[in-house]
Protein backbone atom coordinates (compact mmCIF):
# COMPACT_ATOMS: atom_id res chain seq x y z
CA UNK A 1 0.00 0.00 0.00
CA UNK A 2 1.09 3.28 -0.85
CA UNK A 3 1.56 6.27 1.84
CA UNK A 4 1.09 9.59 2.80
CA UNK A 5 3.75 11.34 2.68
CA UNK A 6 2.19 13.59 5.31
CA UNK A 7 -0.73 14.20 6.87
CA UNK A 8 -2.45 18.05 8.58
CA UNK A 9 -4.43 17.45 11.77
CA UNK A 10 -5.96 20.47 11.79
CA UNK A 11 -8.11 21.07 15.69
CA UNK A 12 -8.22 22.85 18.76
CA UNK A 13 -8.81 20.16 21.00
CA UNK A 14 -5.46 18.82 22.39
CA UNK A 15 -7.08 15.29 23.17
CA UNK A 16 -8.57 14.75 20.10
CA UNK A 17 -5.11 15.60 18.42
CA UNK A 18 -3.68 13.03 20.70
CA UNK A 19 -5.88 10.65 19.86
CA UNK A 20 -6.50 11.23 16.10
CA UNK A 21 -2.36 10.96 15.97
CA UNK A 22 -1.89 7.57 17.75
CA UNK A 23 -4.04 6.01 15.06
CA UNK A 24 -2.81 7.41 12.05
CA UNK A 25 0.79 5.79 13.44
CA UNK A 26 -1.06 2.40 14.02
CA UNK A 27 -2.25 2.51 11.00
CA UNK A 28 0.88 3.03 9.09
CA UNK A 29 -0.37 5.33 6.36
CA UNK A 30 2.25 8.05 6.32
CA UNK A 31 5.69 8.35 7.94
CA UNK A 32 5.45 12.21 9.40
CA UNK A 33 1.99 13.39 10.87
CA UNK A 34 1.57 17.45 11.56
CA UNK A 35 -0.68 18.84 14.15
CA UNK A 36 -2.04 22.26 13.73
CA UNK A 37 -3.95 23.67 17.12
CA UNK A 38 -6.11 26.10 15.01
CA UNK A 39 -6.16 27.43 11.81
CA UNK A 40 -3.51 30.03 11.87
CA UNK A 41 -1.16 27.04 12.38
CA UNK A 42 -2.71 25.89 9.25
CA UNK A 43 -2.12 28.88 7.26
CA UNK A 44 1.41 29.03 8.49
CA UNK A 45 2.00 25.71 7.81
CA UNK A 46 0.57 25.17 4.16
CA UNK A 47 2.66 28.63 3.68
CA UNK A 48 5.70 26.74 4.51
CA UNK A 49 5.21 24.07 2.22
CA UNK A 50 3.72 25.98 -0.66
């Protein structure tokens, strides 16, 4: 199977991010995950990346 090469999680809730993290790496769909606490972190983020 083909991966990600990355994946956004884009939410405010610290837990959720937590949990929404762990199983994305369980899964073993992409080798670097990115958490974003709102959507500024979004913005600055895709900006980054282009």
């Amino acid at each position: 199977m083909n991966k990600f090469r990355r994946i956004l999680l884009v939410d405010d809730d610290a837990v959720t991010n937590y949990v929404n993290e762990e199983l994305i790496s369980e899964m073993n769909i992409t080798d670097q995950v990115i958490v974003a606490e709102n959507g500024a972190g979004h913005l600055t983020f895709s900006v980054k990346i282009g």
